[in-house]
C-alpha atoms as a PDB file:
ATOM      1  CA  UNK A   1      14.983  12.193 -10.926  1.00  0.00           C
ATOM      2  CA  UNK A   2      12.913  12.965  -7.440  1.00  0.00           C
ATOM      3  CA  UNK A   3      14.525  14.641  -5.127  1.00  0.00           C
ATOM      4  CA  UNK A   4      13.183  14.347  -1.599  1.00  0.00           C
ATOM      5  CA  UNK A   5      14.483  17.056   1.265  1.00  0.00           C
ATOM      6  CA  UNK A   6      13.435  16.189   5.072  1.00  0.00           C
ATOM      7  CA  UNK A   7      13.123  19.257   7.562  1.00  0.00           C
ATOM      8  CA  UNK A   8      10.994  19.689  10.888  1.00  0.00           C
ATOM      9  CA  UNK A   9      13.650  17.865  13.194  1.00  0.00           C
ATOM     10  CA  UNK A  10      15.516  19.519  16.714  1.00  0.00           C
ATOM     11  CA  UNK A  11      15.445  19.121  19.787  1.00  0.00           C
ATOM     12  CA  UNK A  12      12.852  18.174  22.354  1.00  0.00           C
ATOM     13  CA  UNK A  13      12.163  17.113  25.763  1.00  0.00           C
ATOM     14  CA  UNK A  14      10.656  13.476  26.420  1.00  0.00           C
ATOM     15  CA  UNK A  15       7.028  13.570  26.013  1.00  0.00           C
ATOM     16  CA  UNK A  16       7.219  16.608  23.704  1.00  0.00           C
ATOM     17  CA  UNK A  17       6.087  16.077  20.131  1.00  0.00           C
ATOM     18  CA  UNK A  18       7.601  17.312  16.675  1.00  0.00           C
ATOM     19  CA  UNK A  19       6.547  17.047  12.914  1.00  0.00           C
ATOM     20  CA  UNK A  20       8.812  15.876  10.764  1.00  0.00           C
ATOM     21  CA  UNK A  21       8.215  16.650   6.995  1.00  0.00           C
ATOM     22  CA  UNK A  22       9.467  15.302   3.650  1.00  0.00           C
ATOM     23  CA  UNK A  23       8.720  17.310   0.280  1.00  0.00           C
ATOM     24  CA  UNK A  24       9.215  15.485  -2.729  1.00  0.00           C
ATOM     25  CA  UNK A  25       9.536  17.362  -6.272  1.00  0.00           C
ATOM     26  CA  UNK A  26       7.683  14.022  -8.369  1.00  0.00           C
ATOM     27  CA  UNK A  27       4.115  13.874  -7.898  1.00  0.00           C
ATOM     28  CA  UNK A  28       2.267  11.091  -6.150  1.00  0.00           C
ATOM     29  CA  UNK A  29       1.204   9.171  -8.907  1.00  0.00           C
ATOM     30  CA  UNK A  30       5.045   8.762  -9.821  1.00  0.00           C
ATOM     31  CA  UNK A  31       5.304   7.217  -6.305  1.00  0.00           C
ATOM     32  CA  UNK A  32       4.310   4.300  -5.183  1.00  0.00           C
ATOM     33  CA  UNK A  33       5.153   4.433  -1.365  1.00  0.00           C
ATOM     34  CA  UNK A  34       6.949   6.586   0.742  1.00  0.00           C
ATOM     35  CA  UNK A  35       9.289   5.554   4.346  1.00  0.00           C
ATOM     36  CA  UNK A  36      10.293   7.238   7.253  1.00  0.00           C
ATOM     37  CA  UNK A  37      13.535   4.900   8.459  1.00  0.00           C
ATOM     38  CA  UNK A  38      15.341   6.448  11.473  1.00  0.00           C
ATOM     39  CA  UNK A  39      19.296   5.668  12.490  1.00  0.00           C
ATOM     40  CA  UNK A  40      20.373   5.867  16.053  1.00  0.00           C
ATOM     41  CA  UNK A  41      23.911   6.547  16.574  1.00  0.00           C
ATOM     42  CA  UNK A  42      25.883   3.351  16.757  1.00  0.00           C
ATOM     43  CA  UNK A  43      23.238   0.981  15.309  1.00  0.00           C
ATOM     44  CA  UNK A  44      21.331   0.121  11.849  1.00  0.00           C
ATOM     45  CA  UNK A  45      18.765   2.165   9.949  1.00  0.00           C
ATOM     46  CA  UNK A  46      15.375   1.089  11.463  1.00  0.00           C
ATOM     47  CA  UNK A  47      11.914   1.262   9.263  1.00  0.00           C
ATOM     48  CA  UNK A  48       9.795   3.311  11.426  1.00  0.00           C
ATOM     49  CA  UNK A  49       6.584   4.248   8.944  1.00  0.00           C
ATOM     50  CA  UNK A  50       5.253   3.406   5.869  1.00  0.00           C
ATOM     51  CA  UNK A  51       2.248   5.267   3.763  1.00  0.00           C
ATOM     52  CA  UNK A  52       1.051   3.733   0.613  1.00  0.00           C
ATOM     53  CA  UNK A  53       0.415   6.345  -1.572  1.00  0.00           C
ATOM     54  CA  UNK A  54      -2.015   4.721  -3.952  1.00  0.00           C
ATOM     55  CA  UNK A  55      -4.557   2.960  -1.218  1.00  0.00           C
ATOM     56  CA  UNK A  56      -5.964   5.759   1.017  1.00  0.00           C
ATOM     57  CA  UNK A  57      -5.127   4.979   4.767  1.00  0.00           C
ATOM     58  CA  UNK A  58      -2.493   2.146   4.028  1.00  0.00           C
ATOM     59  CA  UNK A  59      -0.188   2.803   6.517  1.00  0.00           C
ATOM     60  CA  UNK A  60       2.508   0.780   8.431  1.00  0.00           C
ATOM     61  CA  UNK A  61       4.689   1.484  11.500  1.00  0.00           C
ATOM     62  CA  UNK A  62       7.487  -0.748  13.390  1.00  0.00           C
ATOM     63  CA  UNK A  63       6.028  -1.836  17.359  1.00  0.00           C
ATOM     64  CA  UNK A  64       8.694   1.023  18.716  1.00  0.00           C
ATOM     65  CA  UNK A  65       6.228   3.795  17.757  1.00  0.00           C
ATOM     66  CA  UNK A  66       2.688   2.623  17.377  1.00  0.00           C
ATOM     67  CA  UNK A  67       0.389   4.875  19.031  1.00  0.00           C
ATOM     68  CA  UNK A  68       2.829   7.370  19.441  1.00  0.00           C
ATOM     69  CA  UNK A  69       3.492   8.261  15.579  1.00  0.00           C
ATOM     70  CA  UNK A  70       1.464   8.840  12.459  1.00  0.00           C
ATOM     71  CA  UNK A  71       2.376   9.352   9.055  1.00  0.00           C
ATOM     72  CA  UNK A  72       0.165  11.257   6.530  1.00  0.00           C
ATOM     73  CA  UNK A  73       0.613  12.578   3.062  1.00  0.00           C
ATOM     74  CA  UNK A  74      -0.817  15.783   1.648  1.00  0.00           C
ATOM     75  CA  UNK A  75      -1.134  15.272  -2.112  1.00  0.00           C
ATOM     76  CA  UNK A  76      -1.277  19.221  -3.058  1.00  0.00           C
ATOM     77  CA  UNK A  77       1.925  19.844  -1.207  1.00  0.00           C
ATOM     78  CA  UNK A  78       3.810  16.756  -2.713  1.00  0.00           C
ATOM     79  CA  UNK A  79       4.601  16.102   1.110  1.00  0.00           C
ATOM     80  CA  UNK A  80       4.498  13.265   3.919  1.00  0.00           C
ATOM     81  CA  UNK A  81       4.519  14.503   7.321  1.00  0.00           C
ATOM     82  CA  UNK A  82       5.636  12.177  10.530  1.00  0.00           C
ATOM     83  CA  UNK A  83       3.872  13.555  13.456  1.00  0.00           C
ATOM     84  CA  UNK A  84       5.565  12.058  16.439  1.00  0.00           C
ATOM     85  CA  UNK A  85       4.522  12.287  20.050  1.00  0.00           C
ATOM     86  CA  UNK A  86       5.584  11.595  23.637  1.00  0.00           C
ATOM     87  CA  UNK A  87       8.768  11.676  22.350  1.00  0.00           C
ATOM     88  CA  UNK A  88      11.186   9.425  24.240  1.00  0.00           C
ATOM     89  CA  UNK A  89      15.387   9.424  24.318  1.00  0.00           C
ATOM     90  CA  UNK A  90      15.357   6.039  22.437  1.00  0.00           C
ATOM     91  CA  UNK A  91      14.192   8.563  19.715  1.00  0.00           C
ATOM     92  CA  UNK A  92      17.139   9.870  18.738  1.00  0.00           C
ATOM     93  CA  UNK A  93      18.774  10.149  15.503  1.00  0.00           C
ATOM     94  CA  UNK A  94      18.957  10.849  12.278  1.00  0.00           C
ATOM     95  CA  UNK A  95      15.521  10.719  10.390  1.00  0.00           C
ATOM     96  CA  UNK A  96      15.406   9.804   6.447  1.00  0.00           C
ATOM     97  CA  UNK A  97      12.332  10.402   4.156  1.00  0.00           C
ATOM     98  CA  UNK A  98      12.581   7.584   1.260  1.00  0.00           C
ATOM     99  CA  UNK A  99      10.398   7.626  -2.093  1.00  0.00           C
ATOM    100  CA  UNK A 100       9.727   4.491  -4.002  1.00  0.00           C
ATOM    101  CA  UNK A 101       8.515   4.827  -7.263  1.00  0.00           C
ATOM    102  CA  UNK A 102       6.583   2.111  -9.061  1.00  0.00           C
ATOM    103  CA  UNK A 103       9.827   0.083 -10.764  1.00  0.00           C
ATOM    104  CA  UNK A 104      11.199  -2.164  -8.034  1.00  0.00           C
ATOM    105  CA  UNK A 105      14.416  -0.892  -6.466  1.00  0.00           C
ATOM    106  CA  UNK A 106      13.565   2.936  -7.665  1.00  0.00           C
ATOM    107  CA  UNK A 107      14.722   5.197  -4.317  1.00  0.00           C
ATOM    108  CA  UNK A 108      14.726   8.402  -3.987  1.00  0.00           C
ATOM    109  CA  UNK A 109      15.999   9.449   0.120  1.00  0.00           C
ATOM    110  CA  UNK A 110      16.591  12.299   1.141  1.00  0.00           C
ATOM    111  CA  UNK A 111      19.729  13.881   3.512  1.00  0.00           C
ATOM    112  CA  UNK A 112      17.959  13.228   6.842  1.00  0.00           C
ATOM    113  CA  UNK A 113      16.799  15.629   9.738  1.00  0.00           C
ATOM    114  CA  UNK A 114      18.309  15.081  13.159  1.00  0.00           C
ATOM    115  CA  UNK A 115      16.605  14.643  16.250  1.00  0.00           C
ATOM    116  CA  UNK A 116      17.553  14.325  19.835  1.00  0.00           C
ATOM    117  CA  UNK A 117      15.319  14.251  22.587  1.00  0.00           C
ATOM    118  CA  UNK A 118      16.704  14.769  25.873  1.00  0.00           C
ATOM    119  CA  UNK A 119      15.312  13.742  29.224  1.00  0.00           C
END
C-alpha cells in the first residue's frame, strides 16, 4: 500500500507563488504516473498536472494553468512538487496529490492541502 501525504498549501495573495509537495512512501519505479487534481468549493475535481514518471520530461497540465504551473519529481526524495505562480483567486481549493501505479485503476491520493488566494 502507498501512501501519499500533500503539504506546502496556505494562503497567498494573487500573483504570489507557492510549492505544493506530495511525498509518496513507494518508490518511483512502483509508479507509473503521478496527478495534481484541484477541487474548488462548489464544483468537480479538476486535473490540473500530470508527470510521467517513467519518460523524463513527460508532463501534462489543463489550459487553466499553463505557463503559470510546473510539476517536477525528485526521485531521491520519493516526491512531486507543483510549483505554482501568479497565483490567481480562481485558484482556490483543495489540492490532491494522486499516485498511479502500473495495474490500471491502482490509486493511491492523498488527504489534500488547501489553498486560498485572496485578492
Amino acid at each position: 500500500q502507498v501512501q501519499v501525504v500533500e503539504s506546502g498549501g496556505g494562503s497567498v495573495q494573487t500573483g504570489g507563488s507557492l510549492r505544493l509537495s506530495c511525498v509518496h512512501s513507494g518508490s518511483f519505479s512502483s509508479i507509473y504516473a503521478v496527478r495534481w487534481h484541484r477541487q474548488a468549493p462548489g464544483k468537480q475535481l479538476e486535473l490540473v498536472a500530470t508527470i510521467h514518471t517513467q519518460t523524463p520530461g513527460s508532463t501534462n497540465y489543463a489550459d487553466s494553468v499553463k505557463g503559470r504551473f510546473t510539476i517536477s519529481k525528485d526521485t531521491a526524495k520519493n516526491t512531486v512538487y507543483l510549483q505554482t505562480n501568479s497565483r490567481k483567486p480562481e485558484d482556490t481549493g483543495v489540492y490532491y496529490c494522486q499516485a498511479s501505479g502500473h495495474v490500471a485503476g491502482v490509486n493511491y491520493w492523498g488527504q489534500g492541502t488547501q489553498v486560498t488566494v485572496s485578492s
